[in-house]
N, C-alpha and C. Protein backbone atom coordinates (compact mmCIF):
# COMPACT_ATOMS: atom_id res chain seq x y z
N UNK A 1 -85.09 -78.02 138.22
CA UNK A 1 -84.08 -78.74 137.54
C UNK A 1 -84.44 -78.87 136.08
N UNK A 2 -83.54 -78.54 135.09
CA UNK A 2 -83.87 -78.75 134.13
C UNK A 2 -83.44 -80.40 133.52
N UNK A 3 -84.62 -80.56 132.49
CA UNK A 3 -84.41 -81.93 131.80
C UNK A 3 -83.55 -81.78 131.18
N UNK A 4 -82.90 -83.05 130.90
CA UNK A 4 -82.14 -83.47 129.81
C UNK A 4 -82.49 -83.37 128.19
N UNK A 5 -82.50 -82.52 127.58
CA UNK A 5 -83.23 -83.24 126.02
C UNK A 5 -82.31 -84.16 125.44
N UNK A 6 -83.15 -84.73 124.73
CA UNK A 6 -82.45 -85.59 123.86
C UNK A 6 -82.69 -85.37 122.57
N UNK A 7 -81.19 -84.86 121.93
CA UNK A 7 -80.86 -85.00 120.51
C UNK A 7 -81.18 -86.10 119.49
N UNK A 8 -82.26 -85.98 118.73
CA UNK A 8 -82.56 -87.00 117.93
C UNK A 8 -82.35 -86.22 116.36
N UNK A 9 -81.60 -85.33 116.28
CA UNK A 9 -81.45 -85.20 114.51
C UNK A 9 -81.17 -86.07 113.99
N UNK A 10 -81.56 -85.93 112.45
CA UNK A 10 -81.29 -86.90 111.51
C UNK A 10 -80.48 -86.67 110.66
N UNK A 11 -80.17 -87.19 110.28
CA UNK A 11 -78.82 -87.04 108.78
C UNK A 11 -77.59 -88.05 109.27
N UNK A 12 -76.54 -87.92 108.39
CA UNK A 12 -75.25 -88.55 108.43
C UNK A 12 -74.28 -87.63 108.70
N UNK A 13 -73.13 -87.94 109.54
CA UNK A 13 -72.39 -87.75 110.43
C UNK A 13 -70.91 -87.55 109.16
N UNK A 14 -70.86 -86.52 109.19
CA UNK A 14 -69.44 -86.13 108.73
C UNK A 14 -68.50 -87.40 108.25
N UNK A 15 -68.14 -87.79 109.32
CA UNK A 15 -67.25 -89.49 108.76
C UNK A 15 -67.72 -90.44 107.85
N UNK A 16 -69.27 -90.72 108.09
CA UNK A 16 -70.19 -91.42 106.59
C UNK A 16 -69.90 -90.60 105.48
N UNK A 17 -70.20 -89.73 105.86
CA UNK A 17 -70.21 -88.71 104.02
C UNK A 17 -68.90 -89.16 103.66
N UNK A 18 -67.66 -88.65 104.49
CA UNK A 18 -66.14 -89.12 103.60
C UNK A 18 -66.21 -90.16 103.58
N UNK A 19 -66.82 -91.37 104.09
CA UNK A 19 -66.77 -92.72 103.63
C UNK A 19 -66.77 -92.96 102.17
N UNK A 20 -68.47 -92.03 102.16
CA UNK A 20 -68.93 -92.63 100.86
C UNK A 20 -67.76 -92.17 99.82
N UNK A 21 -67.75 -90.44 99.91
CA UNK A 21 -67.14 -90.12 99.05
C UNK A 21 -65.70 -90.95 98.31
N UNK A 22 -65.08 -91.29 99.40
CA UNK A 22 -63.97 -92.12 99.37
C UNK A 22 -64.39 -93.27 98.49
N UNK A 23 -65.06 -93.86 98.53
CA UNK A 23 -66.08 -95.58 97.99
C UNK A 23 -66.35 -94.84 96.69
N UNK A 24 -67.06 -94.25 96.07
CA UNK A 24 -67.23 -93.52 95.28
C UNK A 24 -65.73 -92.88 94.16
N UNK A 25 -65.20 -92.29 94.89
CA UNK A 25 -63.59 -92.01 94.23
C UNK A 25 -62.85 -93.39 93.59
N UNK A 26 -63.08 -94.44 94.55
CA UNK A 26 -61.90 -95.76 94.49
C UNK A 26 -63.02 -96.25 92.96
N UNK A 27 -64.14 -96.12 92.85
CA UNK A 27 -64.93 -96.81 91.90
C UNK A 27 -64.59 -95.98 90.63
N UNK A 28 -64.53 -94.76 90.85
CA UNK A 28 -64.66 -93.99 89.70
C UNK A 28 -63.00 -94.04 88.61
N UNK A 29 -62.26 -94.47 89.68
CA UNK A 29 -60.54 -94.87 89.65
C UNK A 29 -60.52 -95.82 88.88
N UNK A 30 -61.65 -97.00 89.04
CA UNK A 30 -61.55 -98.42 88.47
C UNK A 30 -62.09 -98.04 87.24
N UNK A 31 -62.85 -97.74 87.14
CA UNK A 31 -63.94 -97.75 85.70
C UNK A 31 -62.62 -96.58 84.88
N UNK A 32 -62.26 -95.71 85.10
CA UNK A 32 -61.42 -94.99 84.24
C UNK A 32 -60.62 -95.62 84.04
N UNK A 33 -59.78 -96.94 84.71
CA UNK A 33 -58.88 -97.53 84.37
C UNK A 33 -59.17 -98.73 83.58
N UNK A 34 -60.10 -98.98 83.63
CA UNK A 34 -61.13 -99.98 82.88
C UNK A 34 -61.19 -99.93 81.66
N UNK A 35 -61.32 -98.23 81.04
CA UNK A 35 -61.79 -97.71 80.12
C UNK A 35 -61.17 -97.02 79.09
N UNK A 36 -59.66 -97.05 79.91
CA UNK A 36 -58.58 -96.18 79.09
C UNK A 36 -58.07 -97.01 78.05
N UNK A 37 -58.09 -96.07 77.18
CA UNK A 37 -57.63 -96.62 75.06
C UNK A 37 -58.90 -96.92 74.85
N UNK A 38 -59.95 -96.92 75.29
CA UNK A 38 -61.11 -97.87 74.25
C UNK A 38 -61.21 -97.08 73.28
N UNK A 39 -61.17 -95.94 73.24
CA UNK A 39 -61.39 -95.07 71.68
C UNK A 39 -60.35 -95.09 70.95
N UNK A 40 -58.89 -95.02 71.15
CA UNK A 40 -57.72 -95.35 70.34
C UNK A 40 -57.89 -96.78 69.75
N UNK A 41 -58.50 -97.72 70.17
CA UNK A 41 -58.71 -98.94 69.96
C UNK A 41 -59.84 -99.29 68.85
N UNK A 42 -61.06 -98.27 68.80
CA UNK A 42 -61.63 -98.10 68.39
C UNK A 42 -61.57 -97.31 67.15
N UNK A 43 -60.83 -96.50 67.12
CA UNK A 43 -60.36 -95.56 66.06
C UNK A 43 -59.79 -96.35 65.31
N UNK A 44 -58.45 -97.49 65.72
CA UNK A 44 -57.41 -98.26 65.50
C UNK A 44 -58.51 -99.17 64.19
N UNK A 45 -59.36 -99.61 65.09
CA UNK A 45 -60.22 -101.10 64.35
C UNK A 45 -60.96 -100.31 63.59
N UNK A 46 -61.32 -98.76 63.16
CA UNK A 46 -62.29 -98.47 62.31
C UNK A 46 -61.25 -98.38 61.09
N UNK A 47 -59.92 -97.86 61.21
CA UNK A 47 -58.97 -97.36 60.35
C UNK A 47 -58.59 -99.48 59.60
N UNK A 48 -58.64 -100.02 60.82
CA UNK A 48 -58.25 -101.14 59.47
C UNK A 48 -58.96 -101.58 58.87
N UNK A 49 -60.47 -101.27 59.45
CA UNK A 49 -61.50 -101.76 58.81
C UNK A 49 -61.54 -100.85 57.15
N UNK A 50 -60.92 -99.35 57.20
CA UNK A 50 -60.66 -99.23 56.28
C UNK A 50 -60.05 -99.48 55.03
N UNK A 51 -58.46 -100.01 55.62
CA UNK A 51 -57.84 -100.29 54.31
C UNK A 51 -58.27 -102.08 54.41
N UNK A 52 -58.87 -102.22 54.97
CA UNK A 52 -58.95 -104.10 54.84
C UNK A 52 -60.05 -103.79 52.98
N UNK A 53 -60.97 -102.30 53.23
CA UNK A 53 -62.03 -102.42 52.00
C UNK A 53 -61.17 -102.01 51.27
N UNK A 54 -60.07 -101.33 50.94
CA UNK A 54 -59.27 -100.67 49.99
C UNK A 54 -58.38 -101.73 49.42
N UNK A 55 -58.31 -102.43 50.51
CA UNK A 55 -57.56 -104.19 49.77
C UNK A 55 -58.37 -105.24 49.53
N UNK A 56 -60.00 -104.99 49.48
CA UNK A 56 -61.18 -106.00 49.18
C UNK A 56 -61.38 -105.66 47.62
N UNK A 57 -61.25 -103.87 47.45
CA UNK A 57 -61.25 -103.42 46.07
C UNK A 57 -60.45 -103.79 45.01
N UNK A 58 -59.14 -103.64 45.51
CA UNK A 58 -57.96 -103.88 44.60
C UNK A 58 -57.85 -105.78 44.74
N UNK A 59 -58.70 -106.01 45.33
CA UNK A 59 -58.60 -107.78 44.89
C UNK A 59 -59.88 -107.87 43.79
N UNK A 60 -60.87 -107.25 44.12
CA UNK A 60 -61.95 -106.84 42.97
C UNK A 60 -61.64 -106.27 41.46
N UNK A 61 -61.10 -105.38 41.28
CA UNK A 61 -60.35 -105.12 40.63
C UNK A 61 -59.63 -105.70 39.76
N UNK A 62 -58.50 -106.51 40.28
CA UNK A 62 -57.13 -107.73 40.22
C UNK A 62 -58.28 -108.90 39.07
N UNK A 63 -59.31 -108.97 40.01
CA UNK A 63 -60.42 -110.10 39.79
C UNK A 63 -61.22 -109.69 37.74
N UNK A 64 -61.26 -108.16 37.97
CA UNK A 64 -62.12 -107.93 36.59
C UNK A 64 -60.63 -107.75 35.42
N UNK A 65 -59.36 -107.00 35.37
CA UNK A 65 -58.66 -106.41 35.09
C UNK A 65 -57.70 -107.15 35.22
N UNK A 66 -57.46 -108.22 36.08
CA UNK A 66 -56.29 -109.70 35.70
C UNK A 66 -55.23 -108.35 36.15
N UNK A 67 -55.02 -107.44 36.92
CA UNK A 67 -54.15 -106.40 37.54
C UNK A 67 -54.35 -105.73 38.67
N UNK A 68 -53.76 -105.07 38.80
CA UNK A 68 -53.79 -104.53 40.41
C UNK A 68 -53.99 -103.03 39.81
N UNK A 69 -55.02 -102.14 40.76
CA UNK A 69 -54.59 -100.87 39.99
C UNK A 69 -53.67 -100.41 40.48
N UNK A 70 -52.79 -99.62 39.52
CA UNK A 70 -51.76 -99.28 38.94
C UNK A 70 -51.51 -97.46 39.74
N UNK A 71 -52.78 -97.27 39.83
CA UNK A 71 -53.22 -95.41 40.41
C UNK A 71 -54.71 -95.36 41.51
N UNK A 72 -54.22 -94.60 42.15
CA UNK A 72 -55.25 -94.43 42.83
C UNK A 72 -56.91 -93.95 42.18
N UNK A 73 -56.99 -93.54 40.69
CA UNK A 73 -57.85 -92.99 40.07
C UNK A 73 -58.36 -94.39 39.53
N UNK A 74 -57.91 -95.54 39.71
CA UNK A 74 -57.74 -96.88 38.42
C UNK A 74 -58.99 -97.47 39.41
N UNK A 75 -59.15 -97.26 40.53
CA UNK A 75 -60.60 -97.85 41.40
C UNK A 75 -61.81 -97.42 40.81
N UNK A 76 -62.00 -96.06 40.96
CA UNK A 76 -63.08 -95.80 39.73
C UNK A 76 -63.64 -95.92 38.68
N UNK A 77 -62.80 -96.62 38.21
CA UNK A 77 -62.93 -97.26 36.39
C UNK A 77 -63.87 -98.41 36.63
N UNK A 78 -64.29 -99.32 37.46
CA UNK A 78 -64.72 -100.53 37.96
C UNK A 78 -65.88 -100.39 39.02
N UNK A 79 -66.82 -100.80 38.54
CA UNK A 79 -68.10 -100.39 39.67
C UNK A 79 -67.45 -101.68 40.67
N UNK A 80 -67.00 -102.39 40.27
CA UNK A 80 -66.94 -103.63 41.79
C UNK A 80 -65.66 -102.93 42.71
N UNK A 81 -64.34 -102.24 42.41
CA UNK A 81 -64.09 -101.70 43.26
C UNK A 81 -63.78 -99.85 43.30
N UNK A 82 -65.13 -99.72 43.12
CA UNK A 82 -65.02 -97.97 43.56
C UNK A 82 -64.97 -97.72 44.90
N UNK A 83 -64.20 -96.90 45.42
CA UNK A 83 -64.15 -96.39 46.96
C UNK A 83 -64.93 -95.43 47.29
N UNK A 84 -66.36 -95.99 47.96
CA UNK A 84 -67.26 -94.89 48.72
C UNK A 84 -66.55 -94.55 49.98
N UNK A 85 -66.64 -93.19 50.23
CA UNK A 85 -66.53 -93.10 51.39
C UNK A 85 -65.10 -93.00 52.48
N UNK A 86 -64.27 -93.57 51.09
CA UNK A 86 -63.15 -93.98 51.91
C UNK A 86 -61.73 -92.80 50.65
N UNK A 87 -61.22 -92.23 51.33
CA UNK A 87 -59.80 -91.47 50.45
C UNK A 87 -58.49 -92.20 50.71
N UNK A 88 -57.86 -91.54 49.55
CA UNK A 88 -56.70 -93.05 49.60
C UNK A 88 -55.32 -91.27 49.72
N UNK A 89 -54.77 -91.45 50.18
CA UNK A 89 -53.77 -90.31 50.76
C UNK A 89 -52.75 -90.86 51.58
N UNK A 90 -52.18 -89.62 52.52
CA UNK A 90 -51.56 -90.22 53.72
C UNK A 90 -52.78 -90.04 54.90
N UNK A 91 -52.76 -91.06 55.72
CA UNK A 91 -53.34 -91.16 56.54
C UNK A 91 -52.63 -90.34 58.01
N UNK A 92 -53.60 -89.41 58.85
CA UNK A 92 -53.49 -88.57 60.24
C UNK A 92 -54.18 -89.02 61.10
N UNK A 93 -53.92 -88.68 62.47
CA UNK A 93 -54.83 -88.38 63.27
C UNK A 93 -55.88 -87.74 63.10
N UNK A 94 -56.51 -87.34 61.89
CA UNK A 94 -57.54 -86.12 61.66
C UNK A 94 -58.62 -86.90 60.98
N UNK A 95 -57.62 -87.95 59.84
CA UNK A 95 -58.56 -88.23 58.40
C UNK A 95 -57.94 -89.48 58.83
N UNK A 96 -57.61 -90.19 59.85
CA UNK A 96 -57.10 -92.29 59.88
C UNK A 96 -58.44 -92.63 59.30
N UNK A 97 -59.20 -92.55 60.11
CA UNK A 97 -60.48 -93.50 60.18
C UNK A 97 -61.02 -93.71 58.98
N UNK A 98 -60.84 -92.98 57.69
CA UNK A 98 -61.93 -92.96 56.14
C UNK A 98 -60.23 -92.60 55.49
N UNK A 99 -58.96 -92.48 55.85
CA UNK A 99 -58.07 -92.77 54.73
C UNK A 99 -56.93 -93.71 55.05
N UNK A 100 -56.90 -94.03 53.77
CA UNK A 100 -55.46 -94.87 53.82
C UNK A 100 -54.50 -94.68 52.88
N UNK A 101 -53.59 -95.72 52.85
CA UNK A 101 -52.26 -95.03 51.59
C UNK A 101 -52.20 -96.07 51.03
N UNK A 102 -52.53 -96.38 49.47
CA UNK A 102 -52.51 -97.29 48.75
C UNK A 102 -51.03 -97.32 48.15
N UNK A 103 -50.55 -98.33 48.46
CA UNK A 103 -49.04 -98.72 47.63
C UNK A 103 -48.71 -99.78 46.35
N UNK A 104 -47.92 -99.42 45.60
CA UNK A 104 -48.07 -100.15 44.51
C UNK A 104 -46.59 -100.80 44.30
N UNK A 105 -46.64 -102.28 44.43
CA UNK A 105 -45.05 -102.87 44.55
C UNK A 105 -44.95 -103.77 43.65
N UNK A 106 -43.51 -103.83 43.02
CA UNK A 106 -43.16 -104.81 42.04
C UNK A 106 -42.24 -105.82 42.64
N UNK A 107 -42.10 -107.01 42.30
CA UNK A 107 -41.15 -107.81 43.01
C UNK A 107 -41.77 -108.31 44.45
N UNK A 108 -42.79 -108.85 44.52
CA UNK A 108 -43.34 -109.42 43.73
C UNK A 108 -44.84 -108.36 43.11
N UNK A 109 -45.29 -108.21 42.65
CA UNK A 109 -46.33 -107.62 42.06
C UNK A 109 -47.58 -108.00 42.92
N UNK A 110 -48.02 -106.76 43.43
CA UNK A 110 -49.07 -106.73 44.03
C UNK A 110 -49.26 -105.54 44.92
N UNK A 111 -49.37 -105.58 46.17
CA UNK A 111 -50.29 -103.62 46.31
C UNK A 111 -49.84 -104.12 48.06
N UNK A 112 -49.79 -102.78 49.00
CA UNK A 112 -49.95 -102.75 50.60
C UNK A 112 -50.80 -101.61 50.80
N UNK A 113 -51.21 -101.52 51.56
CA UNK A 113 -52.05 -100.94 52.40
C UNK A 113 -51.74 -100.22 53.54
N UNK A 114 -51.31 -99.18 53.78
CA UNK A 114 -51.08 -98.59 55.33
C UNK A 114 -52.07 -97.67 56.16
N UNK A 115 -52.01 -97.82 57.20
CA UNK A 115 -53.30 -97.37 57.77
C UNK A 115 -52.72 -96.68 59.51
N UNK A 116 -53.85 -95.95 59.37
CA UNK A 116 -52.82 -95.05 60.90
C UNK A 116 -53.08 -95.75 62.16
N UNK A 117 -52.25 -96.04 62.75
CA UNK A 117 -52.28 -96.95 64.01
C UNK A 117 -52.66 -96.04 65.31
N UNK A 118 -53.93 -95.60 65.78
CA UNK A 118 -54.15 -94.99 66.91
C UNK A 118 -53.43 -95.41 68.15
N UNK A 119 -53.13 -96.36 68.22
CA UNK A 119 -52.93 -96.92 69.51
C UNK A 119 -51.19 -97.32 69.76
N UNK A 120 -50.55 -97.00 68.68
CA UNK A 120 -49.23 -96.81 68.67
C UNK A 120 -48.57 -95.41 69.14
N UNK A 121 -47.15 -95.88 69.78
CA UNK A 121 -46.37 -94.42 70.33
C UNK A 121 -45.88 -93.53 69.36
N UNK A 122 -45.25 -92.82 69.73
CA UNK A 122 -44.63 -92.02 68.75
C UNK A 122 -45.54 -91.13 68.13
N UNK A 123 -44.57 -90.33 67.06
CA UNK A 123 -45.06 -89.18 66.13
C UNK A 123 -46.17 -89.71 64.90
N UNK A 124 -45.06 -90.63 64.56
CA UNK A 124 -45.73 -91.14 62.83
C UNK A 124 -46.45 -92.33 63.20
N UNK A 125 -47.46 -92.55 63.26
CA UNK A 125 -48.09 -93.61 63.39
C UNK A 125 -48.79 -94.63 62.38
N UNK A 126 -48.20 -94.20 61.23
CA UNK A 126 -48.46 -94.99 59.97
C UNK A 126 -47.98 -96.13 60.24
N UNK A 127 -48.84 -97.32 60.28
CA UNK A 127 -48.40 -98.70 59.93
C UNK A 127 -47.00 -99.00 59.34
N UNK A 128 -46.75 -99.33 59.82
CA UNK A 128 -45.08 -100.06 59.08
C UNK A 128 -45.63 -100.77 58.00
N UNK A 129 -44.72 -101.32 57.41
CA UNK A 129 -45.05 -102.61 56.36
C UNK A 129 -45.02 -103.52 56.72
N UNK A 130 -44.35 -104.26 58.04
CA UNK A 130 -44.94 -106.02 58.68
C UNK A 130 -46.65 -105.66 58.89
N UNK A 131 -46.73 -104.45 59.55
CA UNK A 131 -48.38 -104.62 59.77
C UNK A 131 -49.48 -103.84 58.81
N UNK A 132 -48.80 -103.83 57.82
CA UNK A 132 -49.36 -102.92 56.79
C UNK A 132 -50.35 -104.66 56.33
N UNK A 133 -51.68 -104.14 55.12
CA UNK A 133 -52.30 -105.25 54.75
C UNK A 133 -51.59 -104.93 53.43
N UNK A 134 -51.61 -106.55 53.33
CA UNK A 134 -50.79 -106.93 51.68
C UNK A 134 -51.84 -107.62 50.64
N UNK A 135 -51.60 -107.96 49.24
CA UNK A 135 -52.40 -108.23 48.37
C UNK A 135 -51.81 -108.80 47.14
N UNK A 136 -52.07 -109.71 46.89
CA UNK A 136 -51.21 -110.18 45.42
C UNK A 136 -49.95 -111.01 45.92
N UNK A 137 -48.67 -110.67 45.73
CA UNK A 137 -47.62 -111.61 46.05
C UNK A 137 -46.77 -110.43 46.80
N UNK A 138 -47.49 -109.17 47.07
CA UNK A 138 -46.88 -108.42 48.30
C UNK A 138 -46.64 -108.56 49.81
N UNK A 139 -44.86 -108.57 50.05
CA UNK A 139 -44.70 -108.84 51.70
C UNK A 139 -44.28 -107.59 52.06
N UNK A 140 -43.76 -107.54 53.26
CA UNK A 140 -43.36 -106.50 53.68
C UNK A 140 -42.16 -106.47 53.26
N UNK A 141 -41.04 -107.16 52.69
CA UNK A 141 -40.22 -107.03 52.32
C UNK A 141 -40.17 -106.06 50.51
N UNK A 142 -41.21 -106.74 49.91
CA UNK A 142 -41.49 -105.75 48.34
C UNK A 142 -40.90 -104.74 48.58
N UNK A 143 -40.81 -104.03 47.21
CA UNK A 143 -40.26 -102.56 47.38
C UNK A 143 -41.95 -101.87 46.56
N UNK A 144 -41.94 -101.20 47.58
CA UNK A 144 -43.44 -100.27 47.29
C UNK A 144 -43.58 -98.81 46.94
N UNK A 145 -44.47 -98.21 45.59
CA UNK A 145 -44.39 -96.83 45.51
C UNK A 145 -45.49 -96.36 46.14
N UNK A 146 -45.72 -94.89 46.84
CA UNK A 146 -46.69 -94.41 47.33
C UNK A 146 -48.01 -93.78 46.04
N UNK A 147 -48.83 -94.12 45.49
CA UNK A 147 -49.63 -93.86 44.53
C UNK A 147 -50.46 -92.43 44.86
N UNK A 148 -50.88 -91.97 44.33
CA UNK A 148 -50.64 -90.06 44.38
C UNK A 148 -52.13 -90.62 45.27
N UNK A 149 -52.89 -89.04 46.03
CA UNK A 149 -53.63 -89.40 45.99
C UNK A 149 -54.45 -89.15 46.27
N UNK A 150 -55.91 -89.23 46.36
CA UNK A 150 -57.33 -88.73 45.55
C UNK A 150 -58.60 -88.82 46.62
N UNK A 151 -59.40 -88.13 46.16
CA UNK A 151 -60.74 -88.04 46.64
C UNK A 151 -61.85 -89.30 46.14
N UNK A 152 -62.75 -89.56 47.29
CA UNK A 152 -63.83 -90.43 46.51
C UNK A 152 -64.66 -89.64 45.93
């Protein structure tokens, strides 16, 4: 008569493995959902961190010169607000993060700031003027010119 053996392999059983895998999937689901926009968000807060310095300058500026500059070249004239680092243009998806668009408005006299909104829909994602940064006695209502514009 033959014995019985008894099967003692080791490992995990087909149904554990898809367990895990499954446990594993549902986690990897959460954390991506966790995580989605942080770089648009990030991009978003580096770009205002930009023009917030492009409107720290032109209050620097305002401060030596009793004026607002007038041109995008008029920052350079002034060691307190020269722009390192930062170009004053239209702002893209390519160049948001280090440019912005310096505006120059009369009525009331003073300057806006637009900056590219990563985290907004659409095509054009240039700041409007409610969320544009203002300076001097500029609202979003002013009437604003786009100032040409330049390299640091």
């Amino acid at each position: 008569m033959q014995s019985l053996q008894k099967n003692n392999s080791k490992g995990f059983t087909i149904v554990e493995l898809l367990i895990v895998i499954v446990v594993i999937g549902i986690l990897a689901a959460i954390v991506i959902v966790a995580f989605n926009g942080v770089q648009s968000r990030a991009n978003k807060t580096a770009a205002e961190q930009t023009a917030s310095q492009v409107a720290k300058k032109a209050e620097a500026f305002n401060a030596v010169k009793s004026t607002y500059p007038a041109s995008t070249a008029d920052f350079a004239t002034e060691t307190e607000s020269k722009l390192e680092g930062i170009t004053l243009g239209t702002p893209s998806s390519g160049n948001g993060k280090t440019t912005a668009q310096y505006q120059i408005c009369t009525s009331p006299a003073g300057f806006r700031v637009n900056y590219w909104d990563y985290t907004a829909s659409g095509t054009n994602k240039i700041t409007p003027a409610a969320n544009a940064i203002h300076g001097g006695g500029a609202t979003a209502a002013s009437t604003c010119t786009t100032a040409p514009a330049t390299t640091p």
